[in-house]
Protein backbone atom coordinates (compact mmCIF):
# COMPACT_ATOMS: atom_id res chain seq x y z
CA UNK A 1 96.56 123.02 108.11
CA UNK A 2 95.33 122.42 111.66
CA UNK A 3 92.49 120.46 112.12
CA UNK A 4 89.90 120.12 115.24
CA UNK A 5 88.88 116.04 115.35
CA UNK A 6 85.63 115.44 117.30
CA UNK A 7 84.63 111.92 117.97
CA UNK A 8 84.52 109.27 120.45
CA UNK A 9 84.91 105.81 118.44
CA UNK A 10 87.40 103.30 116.89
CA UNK A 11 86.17 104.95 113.86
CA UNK A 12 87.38 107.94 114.73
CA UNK A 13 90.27 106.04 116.41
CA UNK A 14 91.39 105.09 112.33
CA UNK A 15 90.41 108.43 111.52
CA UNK A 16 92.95 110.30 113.51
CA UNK A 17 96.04 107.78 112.10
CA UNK A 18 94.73 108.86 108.74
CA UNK A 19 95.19 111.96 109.35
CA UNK A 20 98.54 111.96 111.03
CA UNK A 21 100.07 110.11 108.18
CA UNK A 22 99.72 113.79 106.36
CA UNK A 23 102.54 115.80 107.22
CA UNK A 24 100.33 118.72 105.98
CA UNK A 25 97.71 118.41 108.89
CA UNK A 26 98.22 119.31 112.33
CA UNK A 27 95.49 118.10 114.90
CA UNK A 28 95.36 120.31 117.28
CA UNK A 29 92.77 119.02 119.49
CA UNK A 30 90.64 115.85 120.29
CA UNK A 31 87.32 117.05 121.21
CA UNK A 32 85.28 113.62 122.69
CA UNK A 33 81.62 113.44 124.58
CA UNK A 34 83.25 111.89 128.15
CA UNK A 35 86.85 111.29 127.96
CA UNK A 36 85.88 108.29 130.59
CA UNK A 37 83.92 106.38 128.08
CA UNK A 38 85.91 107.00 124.92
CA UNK A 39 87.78 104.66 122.99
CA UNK A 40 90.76 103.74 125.17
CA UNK A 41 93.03 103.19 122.21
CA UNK A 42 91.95 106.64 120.48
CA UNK A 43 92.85 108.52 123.95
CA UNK A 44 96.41 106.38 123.71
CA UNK A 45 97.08 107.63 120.49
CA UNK A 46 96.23 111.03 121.68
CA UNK A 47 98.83 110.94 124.22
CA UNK A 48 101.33 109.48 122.11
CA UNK A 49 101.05 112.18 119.86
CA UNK A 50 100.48 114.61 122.39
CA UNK A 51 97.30 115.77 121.43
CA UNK A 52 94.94 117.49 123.69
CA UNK A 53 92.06 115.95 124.48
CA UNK A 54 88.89 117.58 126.33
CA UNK A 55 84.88 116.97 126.95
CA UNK A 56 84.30 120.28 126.71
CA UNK A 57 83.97 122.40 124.13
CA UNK A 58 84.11 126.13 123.40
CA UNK A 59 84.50 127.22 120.05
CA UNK A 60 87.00 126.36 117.21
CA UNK A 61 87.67 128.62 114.95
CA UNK A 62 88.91 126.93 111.27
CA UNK A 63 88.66 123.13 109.96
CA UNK A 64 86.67 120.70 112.01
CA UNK A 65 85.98 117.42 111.28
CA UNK A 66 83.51 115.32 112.81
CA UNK A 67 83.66 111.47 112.74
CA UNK A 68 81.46 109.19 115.04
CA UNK A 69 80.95 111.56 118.16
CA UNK A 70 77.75 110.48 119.22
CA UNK A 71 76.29 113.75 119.94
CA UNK A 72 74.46 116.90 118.40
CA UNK A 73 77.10 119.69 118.01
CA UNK A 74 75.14 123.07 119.26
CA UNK A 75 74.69 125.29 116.33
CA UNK A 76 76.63 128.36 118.08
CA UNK A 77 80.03 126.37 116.85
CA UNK A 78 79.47 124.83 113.46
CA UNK A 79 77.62 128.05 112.68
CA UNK A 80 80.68 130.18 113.13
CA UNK A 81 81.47 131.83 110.28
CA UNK A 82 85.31 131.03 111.40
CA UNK A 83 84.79 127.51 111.12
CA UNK A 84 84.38 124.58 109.01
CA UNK A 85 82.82 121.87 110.63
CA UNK A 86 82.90 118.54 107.96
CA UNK A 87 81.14 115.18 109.34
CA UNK A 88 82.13 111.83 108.14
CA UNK A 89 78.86 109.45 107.82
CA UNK A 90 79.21 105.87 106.89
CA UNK A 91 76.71 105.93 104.16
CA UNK A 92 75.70 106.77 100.96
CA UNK A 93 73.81 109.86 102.00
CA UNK A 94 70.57 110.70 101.78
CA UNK A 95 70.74 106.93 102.75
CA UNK A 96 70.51 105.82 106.36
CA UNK A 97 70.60 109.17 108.16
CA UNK A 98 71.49 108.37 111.69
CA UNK A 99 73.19 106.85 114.24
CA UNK A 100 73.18 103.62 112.82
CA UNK A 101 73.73 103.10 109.36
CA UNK A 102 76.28 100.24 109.04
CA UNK A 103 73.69 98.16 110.91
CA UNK A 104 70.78 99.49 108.77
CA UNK A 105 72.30 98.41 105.64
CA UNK A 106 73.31 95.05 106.68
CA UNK A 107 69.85 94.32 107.69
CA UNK A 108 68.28 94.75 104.65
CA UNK A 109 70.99 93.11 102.43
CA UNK A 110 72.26 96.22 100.72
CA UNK A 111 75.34 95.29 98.50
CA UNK A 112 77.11 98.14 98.42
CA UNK A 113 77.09 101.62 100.63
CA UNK A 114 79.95 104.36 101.03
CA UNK A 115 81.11 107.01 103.27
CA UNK A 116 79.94 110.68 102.93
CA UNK A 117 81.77 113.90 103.77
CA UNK A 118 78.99 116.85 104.43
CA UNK A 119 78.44 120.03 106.02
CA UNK A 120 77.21 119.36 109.62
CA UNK A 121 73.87 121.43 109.59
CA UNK A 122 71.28 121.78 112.27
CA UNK A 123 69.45 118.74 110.94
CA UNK A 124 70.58 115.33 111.01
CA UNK A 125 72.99 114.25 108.37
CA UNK A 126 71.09 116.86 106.06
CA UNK A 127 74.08 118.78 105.42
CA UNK A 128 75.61 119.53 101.50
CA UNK A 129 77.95 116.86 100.54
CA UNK A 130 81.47 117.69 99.84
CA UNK A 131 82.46 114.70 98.51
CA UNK A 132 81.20 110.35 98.31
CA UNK A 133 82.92 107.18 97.90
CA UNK A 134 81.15 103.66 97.46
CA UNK A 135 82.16 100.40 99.11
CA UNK A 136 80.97 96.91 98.46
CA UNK A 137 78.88 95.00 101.09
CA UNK A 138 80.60 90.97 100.53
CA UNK A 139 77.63 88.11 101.99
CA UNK A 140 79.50 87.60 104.46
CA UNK A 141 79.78 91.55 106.03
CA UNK A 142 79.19 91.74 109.47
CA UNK A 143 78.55 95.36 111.62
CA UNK A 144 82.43 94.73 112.72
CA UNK A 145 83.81 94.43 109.13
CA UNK A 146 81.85 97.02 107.57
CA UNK A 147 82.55 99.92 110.30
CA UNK A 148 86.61 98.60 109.60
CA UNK A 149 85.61 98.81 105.94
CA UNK A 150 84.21 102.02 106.22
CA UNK A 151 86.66 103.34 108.67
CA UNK A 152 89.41 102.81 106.53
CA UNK A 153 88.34 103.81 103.38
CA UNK A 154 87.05 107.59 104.81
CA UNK A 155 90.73 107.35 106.24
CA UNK A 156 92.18 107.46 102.73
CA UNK A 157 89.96 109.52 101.16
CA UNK A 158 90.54 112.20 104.11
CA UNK A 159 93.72 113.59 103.70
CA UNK A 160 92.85 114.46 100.39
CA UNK A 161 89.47 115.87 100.26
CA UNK A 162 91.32 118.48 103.14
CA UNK A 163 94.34 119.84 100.82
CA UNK A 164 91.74 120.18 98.34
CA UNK A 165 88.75 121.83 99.70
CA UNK A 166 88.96 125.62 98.53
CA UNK A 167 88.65 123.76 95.05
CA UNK A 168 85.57 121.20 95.97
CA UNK A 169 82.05 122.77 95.43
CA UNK A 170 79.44 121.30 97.70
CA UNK A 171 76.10 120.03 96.25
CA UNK A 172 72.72 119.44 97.91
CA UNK A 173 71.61 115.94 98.79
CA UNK A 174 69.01 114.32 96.43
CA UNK A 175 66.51 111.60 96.39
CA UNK A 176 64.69 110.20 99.49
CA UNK A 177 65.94 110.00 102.80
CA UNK A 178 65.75 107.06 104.74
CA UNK A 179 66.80 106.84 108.41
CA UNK A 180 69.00 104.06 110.84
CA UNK A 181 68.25 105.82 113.72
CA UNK A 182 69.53 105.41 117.85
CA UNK A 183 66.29 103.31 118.18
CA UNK A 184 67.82 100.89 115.92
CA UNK A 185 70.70 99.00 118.16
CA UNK A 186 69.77 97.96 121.73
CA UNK A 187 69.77 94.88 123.75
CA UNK A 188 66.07 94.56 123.10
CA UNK A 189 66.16 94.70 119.28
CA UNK A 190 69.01 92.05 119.14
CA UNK A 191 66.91 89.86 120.20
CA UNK A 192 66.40 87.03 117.26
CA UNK A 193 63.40 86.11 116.21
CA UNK A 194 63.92 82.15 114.81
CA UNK A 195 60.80 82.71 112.30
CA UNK A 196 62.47 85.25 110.39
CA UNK A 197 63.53 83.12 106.52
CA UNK A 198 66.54 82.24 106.52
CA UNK A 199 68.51 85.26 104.23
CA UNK A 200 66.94 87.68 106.39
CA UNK A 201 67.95 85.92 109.97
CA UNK A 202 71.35 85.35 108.21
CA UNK A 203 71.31 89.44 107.24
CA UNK A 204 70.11 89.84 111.01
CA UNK A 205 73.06 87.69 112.83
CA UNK A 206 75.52 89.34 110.86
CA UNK A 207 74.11 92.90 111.50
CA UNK A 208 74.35 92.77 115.56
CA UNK A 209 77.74 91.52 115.49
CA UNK A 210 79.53 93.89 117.74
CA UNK A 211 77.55 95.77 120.52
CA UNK A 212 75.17 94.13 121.07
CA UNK A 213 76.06 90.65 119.13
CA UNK A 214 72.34 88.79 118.66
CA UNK A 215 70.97 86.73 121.10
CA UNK A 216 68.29 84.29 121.74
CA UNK A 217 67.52 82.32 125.52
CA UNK A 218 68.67 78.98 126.18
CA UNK A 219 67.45 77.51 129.15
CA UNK A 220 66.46 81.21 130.67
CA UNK A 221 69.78 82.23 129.97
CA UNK A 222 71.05 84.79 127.14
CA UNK A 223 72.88 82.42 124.26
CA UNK A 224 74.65 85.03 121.99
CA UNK A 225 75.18 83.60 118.61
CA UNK A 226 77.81 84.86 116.82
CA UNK A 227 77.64 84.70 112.60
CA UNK A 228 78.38 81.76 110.66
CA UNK A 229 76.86 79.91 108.02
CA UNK A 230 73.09 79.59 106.65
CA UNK A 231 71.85 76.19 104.73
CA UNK A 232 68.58 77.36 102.78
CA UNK A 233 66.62 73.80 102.43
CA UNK A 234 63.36 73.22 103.64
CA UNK A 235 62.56 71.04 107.58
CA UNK A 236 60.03 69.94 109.54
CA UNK A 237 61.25 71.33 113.00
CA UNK A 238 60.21 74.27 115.07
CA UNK A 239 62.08 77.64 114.02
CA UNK A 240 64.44 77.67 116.80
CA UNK A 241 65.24 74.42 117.48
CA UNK A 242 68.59 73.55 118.11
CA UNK A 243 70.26 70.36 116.75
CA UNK A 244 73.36 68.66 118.22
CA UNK A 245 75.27 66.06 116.28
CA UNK A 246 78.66 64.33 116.83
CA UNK A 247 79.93 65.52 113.25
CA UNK A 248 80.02 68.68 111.69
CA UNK A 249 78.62 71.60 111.30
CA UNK A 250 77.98 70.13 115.26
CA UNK A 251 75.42 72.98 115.87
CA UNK A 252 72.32 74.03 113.40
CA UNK A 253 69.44 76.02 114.41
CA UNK A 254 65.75 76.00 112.46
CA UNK A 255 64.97 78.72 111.20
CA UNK A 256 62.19 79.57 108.46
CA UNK A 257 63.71 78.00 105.31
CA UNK A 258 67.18 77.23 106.90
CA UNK A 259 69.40 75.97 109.35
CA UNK A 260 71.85 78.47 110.86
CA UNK A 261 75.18 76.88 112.19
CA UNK A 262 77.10 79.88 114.21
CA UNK A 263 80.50 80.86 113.96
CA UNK A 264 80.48 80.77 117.91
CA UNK A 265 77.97 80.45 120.33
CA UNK A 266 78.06 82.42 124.17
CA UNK A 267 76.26 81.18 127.18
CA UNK A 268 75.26 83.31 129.55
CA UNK A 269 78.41 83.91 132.10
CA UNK A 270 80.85 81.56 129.95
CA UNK A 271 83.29 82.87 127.08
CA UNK A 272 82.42 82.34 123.71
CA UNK A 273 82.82 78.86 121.77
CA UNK A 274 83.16 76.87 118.68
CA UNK A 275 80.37 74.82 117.77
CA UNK A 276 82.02 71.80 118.61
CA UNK A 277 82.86 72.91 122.39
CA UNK A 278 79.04 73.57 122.84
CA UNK A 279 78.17 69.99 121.45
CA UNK A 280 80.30 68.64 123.55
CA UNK A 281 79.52 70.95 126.94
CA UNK A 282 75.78 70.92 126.21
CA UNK A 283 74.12 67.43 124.41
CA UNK A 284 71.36 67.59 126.94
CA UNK A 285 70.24 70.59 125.13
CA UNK A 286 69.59 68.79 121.90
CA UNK A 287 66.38 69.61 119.94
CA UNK A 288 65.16 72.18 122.57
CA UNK A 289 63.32 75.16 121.03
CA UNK A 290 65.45 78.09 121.52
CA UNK A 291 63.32 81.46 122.92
């Protein structure tokens, strides 16, 4: 069976070595939005293999499957009545339509989601699903660990759904969409916001771990802090304060409800560290409110 891959990611990066495990499927071609941008390791793997890989599409005639590319596909190819185009969204469709729904379900605290395999249709993530599989969100899931997650599990459930489509009816979506759009993941909306109570701030952290990871301003410069550990007990200091102490955790920030110690913490123009590092790099900075 030869198969057209279109996508851009690491996601579709695990994709594609799902699909080569399958003697069955050939992939004939790597379709990406700017070859320049794409996942380096996904181009290696293309080489390797020897598939060809190109930003600019034509028309493919037969199975297509679409799996993180980033961009609308115009109409005039998955509407070919050649073709089969089959998109791969990390979500339990009609749930968190959209560029962003490993992020989206994180930030609410959703405990479990899935990965959907539908029609691509002219609107977004609207198309008939072929086929869904659920996967558990742990407390501890950040954006990182849940694309993996995600990633992996479409990549076993891939090979299969393809040797057994001409027997798999599709069925229309039901229930009410919601959305995790583009607008959703941007330097701006990492941003953290110390009054948020604690399980939500803790949801928040956890959710912009990847690109961008959250931040917050230290001394006018960016502090990214990566996710770690929430204590929910009521204080008496400003949301945002941060508090330095010789022992561990070594680094807690107020929060509404909590104190958040991170996993890591990033100054501007310095490489990530463990809490201890920064107490003992940056003790002046003890019980400064944290923008």
């Amino acid at each position: 069976m030869n198969i057209t891959l279109w996508g851009t990611s690491r996601i579709t990066h695990t994709i594609l070595k799902g699909l080569l495990e399958n003697s069955d499927l050939n992939i004939t071609t790597l379709i990406t939005t700017n070859i320049k941008t794409t996942y380096v390791q996904l181009i290696e793997l293309c080489k390797t293999k020897e598939i060809p890989v190109t930003d600019k599409p034509t028309g493919y005639k037969g199975i297509n499957i679409v799996a993180s590319y980033g961009k609308y596909i115009p109409e005039k190819f998955f509407g070919n009545p050649d073709s089969i185009f089959i998109n791969i969204h990390p979500s339990l469709l009609p749930k968190y339509r959209g560029a962003n729904p490993i992020v989206g379900a994180i930030l609410v605290g959703d405990t479990k989601t899935g990965v959907t395999f539908h029609r691509t249709v002219k609107g977004m993530d609207e198309g008939e699903i072929f086929q869904q599989f659920e996967a558990s969100i742990v407390p501890s899931e950040t954006a990182y660990s849940l694309e993996y997650k995600l990633a992996k599990l479409a990549h076993e459930k891939l090979p299969n759904l393809l040797n057994n489509l001409e027997f798999i009816t599709p069925f229309a979506q039901t229930g009410k969409p919601s959305y995790a759009d583009r607008t959703l993941v941007n330097f701006d909306t990492a941003h953290i916001d110390w009054k948020t109570p604690a399980e939500k701030l803790k949801w928040f952290i956890q959710a912009y771990f990847d690109n961008p990871i959250a931040w917050t301003k230290l001394d006018n410069k960016i502090l990214k802090i990566y996710p770690g550990e929430m204590i929910f007990i009521s204080h008496d200091y400003t949301p945002g304060t941060i508090l330095l102490s010789k022992t561990a955790p070594f680094v807690q920030i107020a929060c509404t409800r909590g104190l958040y110690t991170p996993g890591k913490l990033q100054l501007e123009g310095k490489q990530p560290v463990e809490p201890k590092a920064f107490y003992n790099g940056y003790l002046r900075f003890n019980k400064t409110v944290l923008e």
